[in-house]
N, C-alpha and C. Protein backbone atom coordinates (compact mmCIF):
# COMPACT_ATOMS: atom_id res chain seq x y z
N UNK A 1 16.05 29.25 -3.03
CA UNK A 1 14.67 29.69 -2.86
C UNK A 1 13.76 28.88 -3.79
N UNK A 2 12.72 28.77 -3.21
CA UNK A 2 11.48 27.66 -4.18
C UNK A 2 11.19 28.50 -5.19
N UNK A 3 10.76 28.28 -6.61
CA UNK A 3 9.69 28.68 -7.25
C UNK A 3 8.59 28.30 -7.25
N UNK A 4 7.94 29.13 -7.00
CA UNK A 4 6.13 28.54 -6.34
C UNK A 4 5.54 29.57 -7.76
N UNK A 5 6.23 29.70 -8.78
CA UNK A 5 5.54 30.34 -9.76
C UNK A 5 4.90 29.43 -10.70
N UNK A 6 3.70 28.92 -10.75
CA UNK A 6 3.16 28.05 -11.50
C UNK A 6 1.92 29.18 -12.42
N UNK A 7 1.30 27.98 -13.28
CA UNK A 7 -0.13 28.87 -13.86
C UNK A 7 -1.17 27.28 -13.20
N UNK A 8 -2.28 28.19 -13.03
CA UNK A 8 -4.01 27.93 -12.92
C UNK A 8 -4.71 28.25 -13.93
N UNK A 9 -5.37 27.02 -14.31
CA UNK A 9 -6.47 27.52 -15.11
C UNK A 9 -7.59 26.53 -14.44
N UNK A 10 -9.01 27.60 -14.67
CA UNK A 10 -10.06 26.89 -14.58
C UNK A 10 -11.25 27.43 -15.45
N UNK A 11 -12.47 26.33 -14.92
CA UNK A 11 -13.57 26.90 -15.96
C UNK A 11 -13.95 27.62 -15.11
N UNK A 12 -14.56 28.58 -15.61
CA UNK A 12 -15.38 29.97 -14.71
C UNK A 12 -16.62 30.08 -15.42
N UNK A 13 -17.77 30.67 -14.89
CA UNK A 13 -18.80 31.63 -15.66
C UNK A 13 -18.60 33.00 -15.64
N UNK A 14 -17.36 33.25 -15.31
CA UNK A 14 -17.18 34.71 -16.04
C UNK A 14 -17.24 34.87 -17.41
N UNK A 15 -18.33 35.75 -17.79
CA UNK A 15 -18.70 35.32 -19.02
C UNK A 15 -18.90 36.53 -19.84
N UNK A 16 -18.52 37.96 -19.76
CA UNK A 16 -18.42 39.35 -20.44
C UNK A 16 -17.57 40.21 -19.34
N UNK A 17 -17.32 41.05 -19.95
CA UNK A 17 -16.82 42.39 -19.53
C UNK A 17 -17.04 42.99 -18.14
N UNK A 18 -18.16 43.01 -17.65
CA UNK A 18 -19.26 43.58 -16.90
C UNK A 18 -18.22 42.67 -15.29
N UNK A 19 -18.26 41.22 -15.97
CA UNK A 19 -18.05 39.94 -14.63
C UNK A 19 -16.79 40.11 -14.38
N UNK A 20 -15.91 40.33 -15.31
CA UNK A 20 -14.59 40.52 -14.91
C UNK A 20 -14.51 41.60 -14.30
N UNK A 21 -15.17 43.13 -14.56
CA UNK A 21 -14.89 43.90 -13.69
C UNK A 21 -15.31 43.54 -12.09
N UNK A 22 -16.43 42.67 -12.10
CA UNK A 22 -16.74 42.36 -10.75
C UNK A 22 -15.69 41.78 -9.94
N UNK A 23 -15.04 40.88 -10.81
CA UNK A 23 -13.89 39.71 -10.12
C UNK A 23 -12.49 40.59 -10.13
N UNK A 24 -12.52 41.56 -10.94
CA UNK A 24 -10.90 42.09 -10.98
C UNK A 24 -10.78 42.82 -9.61
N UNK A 25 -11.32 43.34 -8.92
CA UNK A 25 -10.83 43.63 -7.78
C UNK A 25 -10.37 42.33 -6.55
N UNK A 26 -10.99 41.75 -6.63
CA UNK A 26 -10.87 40.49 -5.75
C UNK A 26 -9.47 39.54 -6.15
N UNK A 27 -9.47 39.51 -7.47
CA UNK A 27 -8.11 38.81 -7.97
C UNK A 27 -7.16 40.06 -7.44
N UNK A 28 -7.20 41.32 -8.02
CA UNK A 28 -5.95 42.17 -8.04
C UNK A 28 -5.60 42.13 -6.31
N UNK A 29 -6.72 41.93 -5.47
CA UNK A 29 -6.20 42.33 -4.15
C UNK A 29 -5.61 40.83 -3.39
N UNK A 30 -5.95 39.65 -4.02
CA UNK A 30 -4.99 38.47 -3.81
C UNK A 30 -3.56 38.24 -3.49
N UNK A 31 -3.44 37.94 -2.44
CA UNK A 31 -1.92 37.95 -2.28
C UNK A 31 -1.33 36.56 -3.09
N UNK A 32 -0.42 36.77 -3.72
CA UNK A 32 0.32 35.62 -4.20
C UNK A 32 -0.46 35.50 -6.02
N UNK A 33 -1.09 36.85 -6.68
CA UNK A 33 -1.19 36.50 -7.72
C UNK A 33 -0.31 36.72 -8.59
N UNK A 34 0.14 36.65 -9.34
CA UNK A 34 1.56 37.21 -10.53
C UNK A 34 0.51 38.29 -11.59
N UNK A 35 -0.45 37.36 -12.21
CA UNK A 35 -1.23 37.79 -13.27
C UNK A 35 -2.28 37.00 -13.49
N UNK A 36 -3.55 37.59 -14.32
CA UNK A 36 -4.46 36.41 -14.47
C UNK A 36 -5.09 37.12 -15.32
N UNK A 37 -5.75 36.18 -16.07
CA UNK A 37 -6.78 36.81 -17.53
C UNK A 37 -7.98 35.84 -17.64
N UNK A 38 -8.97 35.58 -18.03
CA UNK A 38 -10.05 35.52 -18.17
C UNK A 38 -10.59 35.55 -19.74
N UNK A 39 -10.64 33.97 -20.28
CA UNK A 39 -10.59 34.13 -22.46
C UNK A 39 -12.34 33.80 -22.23
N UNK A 40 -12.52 35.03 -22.58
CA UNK A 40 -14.14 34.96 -22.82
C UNK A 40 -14.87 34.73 -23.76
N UNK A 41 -13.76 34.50 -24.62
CA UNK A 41 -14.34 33.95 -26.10
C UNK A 41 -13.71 32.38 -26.13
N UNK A 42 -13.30 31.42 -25.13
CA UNK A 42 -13.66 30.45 -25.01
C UNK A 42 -15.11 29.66 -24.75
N UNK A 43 -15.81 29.02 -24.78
CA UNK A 43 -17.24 28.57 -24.14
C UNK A 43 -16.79 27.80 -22.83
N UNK A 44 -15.56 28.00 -22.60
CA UNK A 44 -15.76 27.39 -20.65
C UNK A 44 -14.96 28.48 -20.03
N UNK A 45 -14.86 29.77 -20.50
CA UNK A 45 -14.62 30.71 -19.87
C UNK A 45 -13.25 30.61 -19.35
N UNK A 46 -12.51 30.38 -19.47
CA UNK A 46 -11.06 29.61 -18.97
C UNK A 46 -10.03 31.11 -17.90
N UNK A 47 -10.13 31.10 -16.92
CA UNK A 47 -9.44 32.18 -16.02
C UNK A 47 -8.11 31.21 -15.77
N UNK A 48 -7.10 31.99 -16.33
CA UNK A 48 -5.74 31.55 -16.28
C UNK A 48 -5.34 32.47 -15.07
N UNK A 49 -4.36 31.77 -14.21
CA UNK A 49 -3.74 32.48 -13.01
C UNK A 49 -2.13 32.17 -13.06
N UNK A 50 -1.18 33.21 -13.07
CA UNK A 50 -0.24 32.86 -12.73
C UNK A 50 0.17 33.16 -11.52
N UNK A 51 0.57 32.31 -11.06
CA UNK A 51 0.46 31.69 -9.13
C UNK A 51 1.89 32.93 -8.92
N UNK A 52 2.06 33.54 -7.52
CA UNK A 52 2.93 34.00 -7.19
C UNK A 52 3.04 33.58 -5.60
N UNK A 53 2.84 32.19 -5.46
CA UNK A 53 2.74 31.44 -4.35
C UNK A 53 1.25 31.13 -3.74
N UNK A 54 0.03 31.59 -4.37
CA UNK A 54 -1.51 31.88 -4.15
C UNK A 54 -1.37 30.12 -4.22
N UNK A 55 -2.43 29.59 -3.50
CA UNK A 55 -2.65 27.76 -4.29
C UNK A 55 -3.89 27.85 -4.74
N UNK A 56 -4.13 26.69 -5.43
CA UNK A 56 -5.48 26.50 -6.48
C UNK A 56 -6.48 26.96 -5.46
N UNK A 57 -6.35 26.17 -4.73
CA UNK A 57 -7.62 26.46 -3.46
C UNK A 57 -7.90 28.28 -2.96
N UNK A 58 -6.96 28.75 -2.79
CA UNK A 58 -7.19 29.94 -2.48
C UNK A 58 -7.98 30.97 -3.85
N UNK A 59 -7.22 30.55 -4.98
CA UNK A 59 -7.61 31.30 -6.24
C UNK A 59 -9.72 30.73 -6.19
N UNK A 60 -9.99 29.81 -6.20
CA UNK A 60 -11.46 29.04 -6.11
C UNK A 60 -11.95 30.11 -5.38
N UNK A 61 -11.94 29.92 -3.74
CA UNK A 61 -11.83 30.67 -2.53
C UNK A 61 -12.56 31.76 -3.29
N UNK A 62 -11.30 32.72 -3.58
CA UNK A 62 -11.50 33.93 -3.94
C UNK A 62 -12.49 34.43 -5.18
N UNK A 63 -12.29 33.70 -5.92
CA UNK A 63 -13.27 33.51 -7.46
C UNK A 63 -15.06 33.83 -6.98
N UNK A 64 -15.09 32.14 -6.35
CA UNK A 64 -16.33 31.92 -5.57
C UNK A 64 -16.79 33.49 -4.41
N UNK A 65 -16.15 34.03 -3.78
CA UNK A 65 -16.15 35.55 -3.01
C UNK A 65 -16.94 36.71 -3.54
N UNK A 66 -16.65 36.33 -4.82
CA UNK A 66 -16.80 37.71 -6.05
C UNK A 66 -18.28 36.92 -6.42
N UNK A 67 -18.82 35.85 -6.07
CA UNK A 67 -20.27 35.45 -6.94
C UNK A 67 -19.72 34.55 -8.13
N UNK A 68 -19.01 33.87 -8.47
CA UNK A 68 -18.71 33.14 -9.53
C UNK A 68 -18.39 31.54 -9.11
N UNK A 69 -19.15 30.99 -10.40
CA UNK A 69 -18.77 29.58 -10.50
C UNK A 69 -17.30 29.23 -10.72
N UNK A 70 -16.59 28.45 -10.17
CA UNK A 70 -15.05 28.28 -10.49
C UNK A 70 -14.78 26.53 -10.43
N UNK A 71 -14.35 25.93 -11.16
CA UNK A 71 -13.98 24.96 -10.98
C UNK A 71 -12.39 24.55 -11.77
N UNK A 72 -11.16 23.97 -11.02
CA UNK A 72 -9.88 23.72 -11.83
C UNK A 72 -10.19 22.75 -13.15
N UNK A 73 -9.80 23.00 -13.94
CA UNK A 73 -9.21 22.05 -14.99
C UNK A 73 -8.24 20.80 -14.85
N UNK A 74 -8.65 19.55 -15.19
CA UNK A 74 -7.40 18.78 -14.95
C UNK A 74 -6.18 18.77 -15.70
């Protein structure tokens, strides 16, 4: 069987408390997420995803859904 368990990170403007509650429903109802957090005491907002087969593109997708800027990290 593959492991398609990777991590995502990108920059976000999720940027307090308030935004993540906006986005946590939209991540939690993602198929293929493992886990994901959101370091808001970074200054590029960094939303880590651990993939449970989801791809970068879909995690964006979904980010962008909720009203948020999302872009991957290289």
């Amino acid at each position: 069987m593959e492991n398609n368990n990777q991590n995502f990170k990108f920059k976000t403007n999720i940027n307090c408390g308030g935004c993540i509650a906006n986005v946590k429903p939209h991540l939690d109802n993602a198929d293929g997420i493992d886990k994901w957090e959101v370091d808001i005491a970074d200054k590029e907002k960094i939303l880590t995803v651990k993939s449970d087969g989801i791809s970068e593109q879909e995690i964006i997708e979904t980010v962008q859904k909720a009203g948020y800027k999302i872009e991957p990290l290289p």
